[in-house]
N, C-alpha and C. Protein backbone atom coordinates (compact mmCIF):
# COMPACT_ATOMS: atom_id res chain seq x y z
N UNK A 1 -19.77 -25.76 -20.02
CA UNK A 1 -19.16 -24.89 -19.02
C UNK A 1 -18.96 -23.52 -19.65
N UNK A 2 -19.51 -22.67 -18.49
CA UNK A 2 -19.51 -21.10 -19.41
C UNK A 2 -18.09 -20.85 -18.38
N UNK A 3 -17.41 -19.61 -19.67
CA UNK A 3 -16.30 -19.36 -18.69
C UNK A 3 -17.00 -17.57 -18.12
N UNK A 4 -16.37 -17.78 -17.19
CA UNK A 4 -16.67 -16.82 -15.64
C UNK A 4 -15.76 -15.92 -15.46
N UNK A 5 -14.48 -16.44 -15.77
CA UNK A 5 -13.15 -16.26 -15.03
C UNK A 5 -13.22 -14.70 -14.62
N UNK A 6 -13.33 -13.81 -15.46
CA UNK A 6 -13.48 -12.37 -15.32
C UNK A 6 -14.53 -12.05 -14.29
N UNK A 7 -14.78 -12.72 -13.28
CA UNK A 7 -15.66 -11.65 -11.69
C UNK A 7 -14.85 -11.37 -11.09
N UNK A 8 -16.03 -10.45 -10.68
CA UNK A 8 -15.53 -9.88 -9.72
C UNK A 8 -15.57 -10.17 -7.85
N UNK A 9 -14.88 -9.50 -7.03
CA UNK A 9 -14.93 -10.37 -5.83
C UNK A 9 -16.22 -10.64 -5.33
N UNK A 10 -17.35 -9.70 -5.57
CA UNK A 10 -18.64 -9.69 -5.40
C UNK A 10 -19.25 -11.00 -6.05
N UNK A 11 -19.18 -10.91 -7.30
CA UNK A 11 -19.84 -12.01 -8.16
C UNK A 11 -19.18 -13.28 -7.65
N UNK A 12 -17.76 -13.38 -7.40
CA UNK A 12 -17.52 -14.89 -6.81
C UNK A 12 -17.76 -15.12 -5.64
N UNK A 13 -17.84 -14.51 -4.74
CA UNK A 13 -18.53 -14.49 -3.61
C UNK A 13 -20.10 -15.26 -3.53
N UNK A 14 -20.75 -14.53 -4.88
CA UNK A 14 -22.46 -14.91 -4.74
C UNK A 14 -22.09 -16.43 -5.03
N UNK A 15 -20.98 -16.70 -6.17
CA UNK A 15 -21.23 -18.19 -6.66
C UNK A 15 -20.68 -19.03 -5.33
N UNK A 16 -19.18 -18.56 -5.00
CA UNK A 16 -19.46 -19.75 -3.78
C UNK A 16 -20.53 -20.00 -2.90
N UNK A 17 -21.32 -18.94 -2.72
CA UNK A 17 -22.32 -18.91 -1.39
C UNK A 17 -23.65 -19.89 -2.24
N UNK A 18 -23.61 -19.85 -3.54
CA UNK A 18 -24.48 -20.89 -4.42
C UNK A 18 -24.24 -22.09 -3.79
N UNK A 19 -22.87 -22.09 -4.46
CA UNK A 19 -22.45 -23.56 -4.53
C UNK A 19 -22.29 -24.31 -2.68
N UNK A 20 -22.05 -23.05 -1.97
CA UNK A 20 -22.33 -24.03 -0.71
C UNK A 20 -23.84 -24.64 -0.80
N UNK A 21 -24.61 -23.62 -0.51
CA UNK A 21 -25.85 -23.81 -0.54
C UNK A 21 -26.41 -24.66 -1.00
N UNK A 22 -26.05 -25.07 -2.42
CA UNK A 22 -26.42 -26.65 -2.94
C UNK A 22 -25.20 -27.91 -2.13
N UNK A 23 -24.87 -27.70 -1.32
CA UNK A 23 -24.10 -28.61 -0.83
C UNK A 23 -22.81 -29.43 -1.63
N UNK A 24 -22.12 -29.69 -0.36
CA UNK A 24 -21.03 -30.57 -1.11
C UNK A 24 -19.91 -30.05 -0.64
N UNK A 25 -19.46 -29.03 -0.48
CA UNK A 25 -18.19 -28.41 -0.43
C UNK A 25 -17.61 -28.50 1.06
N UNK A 26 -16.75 -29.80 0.57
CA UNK A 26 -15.58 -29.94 1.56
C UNK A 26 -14.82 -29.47 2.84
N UNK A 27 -13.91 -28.53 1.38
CA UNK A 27 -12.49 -28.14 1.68
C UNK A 27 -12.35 -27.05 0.86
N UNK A 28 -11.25 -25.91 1.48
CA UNK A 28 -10.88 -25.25 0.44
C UNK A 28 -10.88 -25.50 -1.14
N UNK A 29 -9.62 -26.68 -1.16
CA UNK A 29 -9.32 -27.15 -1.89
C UNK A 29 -10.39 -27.86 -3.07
N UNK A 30 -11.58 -28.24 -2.28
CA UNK A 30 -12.77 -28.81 -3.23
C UNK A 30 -13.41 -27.86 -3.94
N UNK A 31 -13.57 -26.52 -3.13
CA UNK A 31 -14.28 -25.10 -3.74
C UNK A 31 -13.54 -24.82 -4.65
N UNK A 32 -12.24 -24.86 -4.71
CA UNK A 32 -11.38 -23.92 -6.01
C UNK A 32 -11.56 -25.20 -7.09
N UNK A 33 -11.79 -26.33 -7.22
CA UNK A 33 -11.81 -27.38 -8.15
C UNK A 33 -13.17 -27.35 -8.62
N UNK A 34 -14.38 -26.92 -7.78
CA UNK A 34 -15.89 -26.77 -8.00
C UNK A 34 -15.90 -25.15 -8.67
N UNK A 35 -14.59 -24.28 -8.52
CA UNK A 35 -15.10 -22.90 -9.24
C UNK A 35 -14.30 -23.46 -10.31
N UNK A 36 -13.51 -24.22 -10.49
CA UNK A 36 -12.44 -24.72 -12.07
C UNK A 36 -13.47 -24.82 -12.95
N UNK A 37 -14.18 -25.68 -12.57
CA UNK A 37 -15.46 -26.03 -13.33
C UNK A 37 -16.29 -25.10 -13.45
N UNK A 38 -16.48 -24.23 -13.44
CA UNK A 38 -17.25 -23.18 -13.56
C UNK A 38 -16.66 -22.17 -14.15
N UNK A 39 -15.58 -22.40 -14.59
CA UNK A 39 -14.62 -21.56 -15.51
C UNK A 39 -13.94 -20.62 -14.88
N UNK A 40 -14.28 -20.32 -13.17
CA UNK A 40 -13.28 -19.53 -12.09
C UNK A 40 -12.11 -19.99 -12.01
N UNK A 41 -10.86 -19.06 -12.26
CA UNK A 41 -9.67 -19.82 -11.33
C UNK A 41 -9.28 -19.14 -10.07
N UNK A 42 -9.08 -19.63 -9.29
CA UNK A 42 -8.86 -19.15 -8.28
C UNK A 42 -7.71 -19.63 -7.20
N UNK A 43 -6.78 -19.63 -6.45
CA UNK A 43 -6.09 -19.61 -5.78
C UNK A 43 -6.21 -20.28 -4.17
N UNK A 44 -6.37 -21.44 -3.49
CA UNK A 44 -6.95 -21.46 -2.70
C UNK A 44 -6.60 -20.19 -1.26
N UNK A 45 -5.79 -19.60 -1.42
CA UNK A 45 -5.63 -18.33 -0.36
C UNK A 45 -7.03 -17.78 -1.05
N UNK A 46 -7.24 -17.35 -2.11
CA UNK A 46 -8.33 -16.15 -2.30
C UNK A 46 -9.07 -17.01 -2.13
N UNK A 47 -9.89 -17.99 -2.30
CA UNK A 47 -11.10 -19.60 -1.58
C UNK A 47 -10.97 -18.57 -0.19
N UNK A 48 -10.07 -19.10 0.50
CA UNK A 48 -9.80 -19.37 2.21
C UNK A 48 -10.47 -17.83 2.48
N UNK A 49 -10.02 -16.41 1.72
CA UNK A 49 -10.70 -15.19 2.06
C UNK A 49 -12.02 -15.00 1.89
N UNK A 50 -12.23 -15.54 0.59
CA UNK A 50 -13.91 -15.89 0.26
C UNK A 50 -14.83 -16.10 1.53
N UNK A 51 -14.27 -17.36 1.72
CA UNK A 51 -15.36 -17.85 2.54
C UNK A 51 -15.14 -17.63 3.91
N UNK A 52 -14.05 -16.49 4.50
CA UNK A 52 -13.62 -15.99 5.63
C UNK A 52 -15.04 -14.61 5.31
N UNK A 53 -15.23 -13.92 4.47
CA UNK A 53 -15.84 -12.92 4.14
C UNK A 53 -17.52 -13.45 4.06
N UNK A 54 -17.51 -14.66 3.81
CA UNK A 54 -18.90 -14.99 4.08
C UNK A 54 -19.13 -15.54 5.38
N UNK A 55 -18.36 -15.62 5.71
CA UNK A 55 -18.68 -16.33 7.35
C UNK A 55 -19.14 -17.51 7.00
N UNK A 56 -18.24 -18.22 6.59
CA UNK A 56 -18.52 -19.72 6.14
C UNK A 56 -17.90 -20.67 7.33
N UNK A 57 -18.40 -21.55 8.04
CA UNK A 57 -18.01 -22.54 8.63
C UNK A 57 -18.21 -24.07 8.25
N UNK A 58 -16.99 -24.89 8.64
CA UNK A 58 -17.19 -26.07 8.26
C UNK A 58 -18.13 -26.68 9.67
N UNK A 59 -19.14 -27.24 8.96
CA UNK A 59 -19.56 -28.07 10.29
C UNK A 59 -20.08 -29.51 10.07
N UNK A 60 -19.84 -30.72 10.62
CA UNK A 60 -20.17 -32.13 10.24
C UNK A 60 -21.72 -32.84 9.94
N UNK A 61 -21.89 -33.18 8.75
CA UNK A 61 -23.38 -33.27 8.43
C UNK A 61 -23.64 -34.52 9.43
N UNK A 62 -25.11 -35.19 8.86
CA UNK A 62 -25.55 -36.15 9.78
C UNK A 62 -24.44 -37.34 8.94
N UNK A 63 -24.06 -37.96 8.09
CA UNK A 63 -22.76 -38.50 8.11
C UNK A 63 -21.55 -38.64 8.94
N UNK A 64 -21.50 -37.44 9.74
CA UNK A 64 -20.14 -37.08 9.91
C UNK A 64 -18.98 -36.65 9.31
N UNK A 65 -19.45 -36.39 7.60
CA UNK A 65 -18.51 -35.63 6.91
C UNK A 65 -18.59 -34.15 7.46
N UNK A 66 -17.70 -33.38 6.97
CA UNK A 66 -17.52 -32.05 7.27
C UNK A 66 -18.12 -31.57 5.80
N UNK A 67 -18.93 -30.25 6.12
CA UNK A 67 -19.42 -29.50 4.83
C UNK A 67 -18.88 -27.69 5.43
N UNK A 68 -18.79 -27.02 4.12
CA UNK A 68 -19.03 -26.08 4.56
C UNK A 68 -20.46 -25.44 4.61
N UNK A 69 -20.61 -24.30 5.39
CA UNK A 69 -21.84 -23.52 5.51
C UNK A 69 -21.75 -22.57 5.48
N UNK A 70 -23.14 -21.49 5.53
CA UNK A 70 -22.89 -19.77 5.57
C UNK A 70 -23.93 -19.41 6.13
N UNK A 71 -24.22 -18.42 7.32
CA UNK A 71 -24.74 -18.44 8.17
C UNK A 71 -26.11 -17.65 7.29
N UNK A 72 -27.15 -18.14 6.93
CA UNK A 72 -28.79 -17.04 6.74
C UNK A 72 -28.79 -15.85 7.25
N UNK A 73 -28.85 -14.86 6.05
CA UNK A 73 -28.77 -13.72 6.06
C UNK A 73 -30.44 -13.24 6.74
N UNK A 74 -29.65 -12.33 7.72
CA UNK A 74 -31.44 -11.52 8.37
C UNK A 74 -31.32 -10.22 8.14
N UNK A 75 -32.71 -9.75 8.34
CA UNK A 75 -32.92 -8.55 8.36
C UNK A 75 -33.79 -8.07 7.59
């Protein structure tokens, strides 16, 4: 584990939008434990803005778990 901790809102931004992207992410609460590990700490209020700023929605896979998502960038 490399430590990270020092990004900026930009750079944690790109990693959550990673880490959705490879799937998995829950909950708030799962993203700030998936950036722990990544040597981010983070706060789940600043999580909850994160992914308010990416336009992240939770929506239910073919399981029926809930994941989050981020809408494909156009243009």
């Amino acid at each position: 584990m490399s430590v990270k901790s020092v990004l900026n809102s930009n750079q944690r931004r790109s990693l959550i939008a990673k880490l959705i992207r490879q799937g998995g992410v829950e909950s708030q609460s799962h993203l700030v434990k998936l950036l722990a590990r990544e040597g981010v700490k983070v706060t789940q209020a600043t999580a909850s803005r994160d992914l308010e700023d990416l336009g992240a929605t939770r929506v239910r896979d073919a399981s029926g778990e809930f994941q989050y998502v981020i809408p494909e960038e156009t243009g």
